[in-house]
N, C-alpha and C. Protein backbone atom coordinates (compact mmCIF):
# COMPACT_ATOMS: atom_id res chain seq x y z
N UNK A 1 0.83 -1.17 0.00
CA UNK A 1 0.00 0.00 0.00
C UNK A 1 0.89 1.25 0.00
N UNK A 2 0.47 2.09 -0.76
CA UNK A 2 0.82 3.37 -0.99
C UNK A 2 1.30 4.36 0.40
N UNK A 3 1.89 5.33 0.35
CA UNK A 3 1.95 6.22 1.63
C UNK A 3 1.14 7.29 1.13
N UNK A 4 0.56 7.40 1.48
CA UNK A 4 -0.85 8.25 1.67
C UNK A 4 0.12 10.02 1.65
N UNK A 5 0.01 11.09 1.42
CA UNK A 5 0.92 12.28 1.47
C UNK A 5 -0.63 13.40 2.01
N UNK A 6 0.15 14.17 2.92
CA UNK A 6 -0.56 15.12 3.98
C UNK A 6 -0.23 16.43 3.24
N UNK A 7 -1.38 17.57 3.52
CA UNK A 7 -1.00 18.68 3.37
C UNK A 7 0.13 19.26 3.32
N UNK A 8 0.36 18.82 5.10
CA UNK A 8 1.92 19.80 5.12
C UNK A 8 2.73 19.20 4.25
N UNK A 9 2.57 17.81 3.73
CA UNK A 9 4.02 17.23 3.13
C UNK A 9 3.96 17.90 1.82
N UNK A 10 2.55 17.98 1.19
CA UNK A 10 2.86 18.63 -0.11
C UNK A 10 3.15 19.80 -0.11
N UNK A 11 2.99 21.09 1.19
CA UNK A 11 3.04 22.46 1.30
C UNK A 11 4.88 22.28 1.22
N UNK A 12 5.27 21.56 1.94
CA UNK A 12 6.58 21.33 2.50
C UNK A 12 7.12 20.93 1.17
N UNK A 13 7.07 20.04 0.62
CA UNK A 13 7.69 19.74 -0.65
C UNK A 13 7.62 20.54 -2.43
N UNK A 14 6.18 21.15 -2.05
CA UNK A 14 6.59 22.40 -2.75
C UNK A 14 6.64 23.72 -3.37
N UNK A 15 6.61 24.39 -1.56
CA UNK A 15 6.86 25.36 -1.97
C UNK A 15 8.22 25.96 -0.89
N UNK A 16 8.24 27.66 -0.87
CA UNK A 16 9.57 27.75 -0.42
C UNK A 16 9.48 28.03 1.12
N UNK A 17 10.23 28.09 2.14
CA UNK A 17 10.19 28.33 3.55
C UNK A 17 9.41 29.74 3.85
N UNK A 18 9.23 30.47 2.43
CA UNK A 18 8.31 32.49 2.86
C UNK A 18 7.11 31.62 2.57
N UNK A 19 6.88 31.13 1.53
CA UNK A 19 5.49 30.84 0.75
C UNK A 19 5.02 29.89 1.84
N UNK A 20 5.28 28.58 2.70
CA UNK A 20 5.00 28.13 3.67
C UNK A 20 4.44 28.99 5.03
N UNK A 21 5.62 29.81 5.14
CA UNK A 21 5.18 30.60 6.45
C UNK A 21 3.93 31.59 5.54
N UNK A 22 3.63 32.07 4.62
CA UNK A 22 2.85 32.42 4.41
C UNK A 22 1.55 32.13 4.12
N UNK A 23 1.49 30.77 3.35
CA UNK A 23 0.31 30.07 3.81
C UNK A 23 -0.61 29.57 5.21
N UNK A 24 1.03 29.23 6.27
CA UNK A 24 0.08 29.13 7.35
C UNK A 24 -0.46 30.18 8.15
N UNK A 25 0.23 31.38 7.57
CA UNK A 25 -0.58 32.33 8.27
C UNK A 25 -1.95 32.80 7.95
N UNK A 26 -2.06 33.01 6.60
CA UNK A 26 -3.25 32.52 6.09
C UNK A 26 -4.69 31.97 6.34
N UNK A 27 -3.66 30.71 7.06
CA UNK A 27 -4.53 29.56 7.37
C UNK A 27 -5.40 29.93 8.76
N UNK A 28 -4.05 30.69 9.68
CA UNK A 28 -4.48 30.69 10.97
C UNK A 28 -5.52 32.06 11.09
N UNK A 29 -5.67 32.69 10.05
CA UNK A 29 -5.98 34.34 10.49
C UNK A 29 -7.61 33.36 9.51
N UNK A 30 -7.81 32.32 8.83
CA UNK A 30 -9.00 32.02 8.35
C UNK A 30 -9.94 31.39 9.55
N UNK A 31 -8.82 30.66 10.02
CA UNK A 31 -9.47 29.78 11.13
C UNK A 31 -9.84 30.27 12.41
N UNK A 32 -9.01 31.25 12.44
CA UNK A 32 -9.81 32.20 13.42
C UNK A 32 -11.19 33.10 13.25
N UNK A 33 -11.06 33.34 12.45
CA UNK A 33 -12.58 33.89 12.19
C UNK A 33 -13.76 32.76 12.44
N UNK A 34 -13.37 31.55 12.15
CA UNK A 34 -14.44 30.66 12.48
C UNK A 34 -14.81 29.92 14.21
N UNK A 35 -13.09 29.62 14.06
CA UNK A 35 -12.89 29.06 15.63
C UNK A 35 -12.69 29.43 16.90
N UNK A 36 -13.15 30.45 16.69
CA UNK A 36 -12.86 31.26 18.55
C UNK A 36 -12.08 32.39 17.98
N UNK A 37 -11.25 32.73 19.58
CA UNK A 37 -10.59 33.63 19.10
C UNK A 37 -11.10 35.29 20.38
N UNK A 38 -10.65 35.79 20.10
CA UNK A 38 -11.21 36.77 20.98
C UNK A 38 -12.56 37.83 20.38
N UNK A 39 -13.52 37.13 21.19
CA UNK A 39 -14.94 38.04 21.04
C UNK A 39 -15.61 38.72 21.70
N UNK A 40 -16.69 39.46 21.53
CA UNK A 40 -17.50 39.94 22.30
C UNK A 40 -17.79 38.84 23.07
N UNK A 41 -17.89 39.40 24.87
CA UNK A 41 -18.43 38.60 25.54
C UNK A 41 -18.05 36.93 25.70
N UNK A 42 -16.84 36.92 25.33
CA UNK A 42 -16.73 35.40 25.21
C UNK A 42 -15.71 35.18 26.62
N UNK A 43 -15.50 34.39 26.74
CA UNK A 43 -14.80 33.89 27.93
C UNK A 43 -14.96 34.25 29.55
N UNK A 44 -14.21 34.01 30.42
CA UNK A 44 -14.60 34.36 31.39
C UNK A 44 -14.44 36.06 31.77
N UNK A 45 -15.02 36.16 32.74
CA UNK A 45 -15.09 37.96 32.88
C UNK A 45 -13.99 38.25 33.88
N UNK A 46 -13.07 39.17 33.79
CA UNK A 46 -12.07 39.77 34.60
C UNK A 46 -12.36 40.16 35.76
N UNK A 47 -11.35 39.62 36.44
CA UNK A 47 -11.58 39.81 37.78
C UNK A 47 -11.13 40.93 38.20
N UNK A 48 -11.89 41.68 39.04
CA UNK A 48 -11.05 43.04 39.77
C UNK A 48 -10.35 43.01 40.76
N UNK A 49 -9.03 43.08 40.48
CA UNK A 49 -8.43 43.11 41.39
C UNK A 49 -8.18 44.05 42.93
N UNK A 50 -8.94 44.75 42.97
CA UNK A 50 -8.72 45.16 44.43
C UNK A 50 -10.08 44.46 45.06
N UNK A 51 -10.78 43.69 44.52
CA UNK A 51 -11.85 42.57 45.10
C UNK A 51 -11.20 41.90 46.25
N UNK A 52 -11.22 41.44 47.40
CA UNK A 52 -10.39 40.58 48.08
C UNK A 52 -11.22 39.39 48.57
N UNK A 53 -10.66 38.42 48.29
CA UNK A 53 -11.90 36.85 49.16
C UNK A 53 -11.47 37.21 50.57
N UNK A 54 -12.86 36.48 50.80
CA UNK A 54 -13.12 36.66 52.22
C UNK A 54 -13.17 34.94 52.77
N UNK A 55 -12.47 34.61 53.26
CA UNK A 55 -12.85 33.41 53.17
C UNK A 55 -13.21 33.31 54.66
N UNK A 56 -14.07 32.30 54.64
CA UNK A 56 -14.95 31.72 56.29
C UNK A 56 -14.64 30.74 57.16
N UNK A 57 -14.04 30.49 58.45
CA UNK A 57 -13.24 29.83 58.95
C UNK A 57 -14.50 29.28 60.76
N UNK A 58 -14.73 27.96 60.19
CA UNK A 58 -15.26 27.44 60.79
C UNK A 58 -14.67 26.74 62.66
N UNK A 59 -14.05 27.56 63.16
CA UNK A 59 -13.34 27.06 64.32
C UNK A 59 -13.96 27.91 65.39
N UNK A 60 -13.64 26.85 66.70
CA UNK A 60 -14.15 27.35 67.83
C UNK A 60 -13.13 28.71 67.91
N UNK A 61 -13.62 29.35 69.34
CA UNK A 61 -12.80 30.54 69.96
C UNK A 61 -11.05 30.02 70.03
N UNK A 62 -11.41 28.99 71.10
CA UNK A 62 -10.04 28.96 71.60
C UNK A 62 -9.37 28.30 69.90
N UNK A 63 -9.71 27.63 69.23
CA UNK A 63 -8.73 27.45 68.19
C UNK A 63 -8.66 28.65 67.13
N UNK A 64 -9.46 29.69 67.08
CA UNK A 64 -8.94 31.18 66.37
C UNK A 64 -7.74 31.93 67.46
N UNK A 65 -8.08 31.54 68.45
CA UNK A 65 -6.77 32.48 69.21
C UNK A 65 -5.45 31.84 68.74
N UNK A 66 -5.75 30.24 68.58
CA UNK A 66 -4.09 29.48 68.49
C UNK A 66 -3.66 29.74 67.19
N UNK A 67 -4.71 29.91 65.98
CA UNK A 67 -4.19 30.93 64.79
C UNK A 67 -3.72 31.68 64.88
N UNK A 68 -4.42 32.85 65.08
CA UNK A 68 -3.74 34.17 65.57
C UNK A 68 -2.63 34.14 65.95
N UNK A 69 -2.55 33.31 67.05
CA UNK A 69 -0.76 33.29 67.76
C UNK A 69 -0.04 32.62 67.02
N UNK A 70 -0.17 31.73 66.07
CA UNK A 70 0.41 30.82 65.53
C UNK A 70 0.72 31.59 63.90
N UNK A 71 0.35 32.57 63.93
CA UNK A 71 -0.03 33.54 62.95
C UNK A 71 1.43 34.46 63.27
N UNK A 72 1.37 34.95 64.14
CA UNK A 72 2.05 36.36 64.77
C UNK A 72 3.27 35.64 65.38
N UNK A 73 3.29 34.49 65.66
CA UNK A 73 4.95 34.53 65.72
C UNK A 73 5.75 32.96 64.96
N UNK A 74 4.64 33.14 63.97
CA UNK A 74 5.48 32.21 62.63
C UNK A 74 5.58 30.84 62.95
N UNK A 75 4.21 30.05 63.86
CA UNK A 75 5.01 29.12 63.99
C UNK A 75 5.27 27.82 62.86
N UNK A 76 5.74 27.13 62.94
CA UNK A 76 6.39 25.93 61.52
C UNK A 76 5.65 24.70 62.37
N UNK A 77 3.94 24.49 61.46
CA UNK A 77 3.34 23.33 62.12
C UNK A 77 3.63 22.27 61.56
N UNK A 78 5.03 21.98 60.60
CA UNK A 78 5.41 20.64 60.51
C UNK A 78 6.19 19.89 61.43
N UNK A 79 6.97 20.82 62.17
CA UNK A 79 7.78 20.78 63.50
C UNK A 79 6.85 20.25 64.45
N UNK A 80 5.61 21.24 64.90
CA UNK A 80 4.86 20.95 65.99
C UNK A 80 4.30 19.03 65.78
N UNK A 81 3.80 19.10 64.58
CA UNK A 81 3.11 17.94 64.66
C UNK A 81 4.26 16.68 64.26
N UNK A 82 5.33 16.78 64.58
CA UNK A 82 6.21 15.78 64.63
C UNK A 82 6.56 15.23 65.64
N UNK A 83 6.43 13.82 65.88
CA UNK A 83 6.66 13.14 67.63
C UNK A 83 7.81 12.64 67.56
């Protein structure tokens, strides 16, 4: 059976390394118009950055204080929880 020959092999075989790069550009500025690409309204929406999460921390009293302290003077809880 035959070897079957691909686009690129015939783009590649004959034409020159400008006429190549120029076809695929071509190609890509066609395919974009169809395939995405940057649109109205498309993708996700930008985040604002001076937004800040708030995140919610489900702990009793006394274990927000051991944050806090554990917070304020750096402690290294891989140390602590090592026997």
């Amino acid at each position: 059976m035959k070897k079957l020959k691909t686009n690129d092999d015939l783009i590649k075989e004959l034409l020159t390394p400008e006429e190549q790069a120029e076809v695929y550009a071509y190609v890509e500025k066609e395919v974009a118009k169809y395939w995405g690409g940057k649109r109205e309204n498309s993708g996700r929406k930008p985040k604002d950055r001076a937004k800040v999460l708030k995140f919610q921390v489900r702990v009793s009293e006394k274990e927000k204080e051991f944050l806090k302290y554990a917070r304020e003077h750096n402690l290294n809880y891989d140390e602590l929880m090592q026997m």
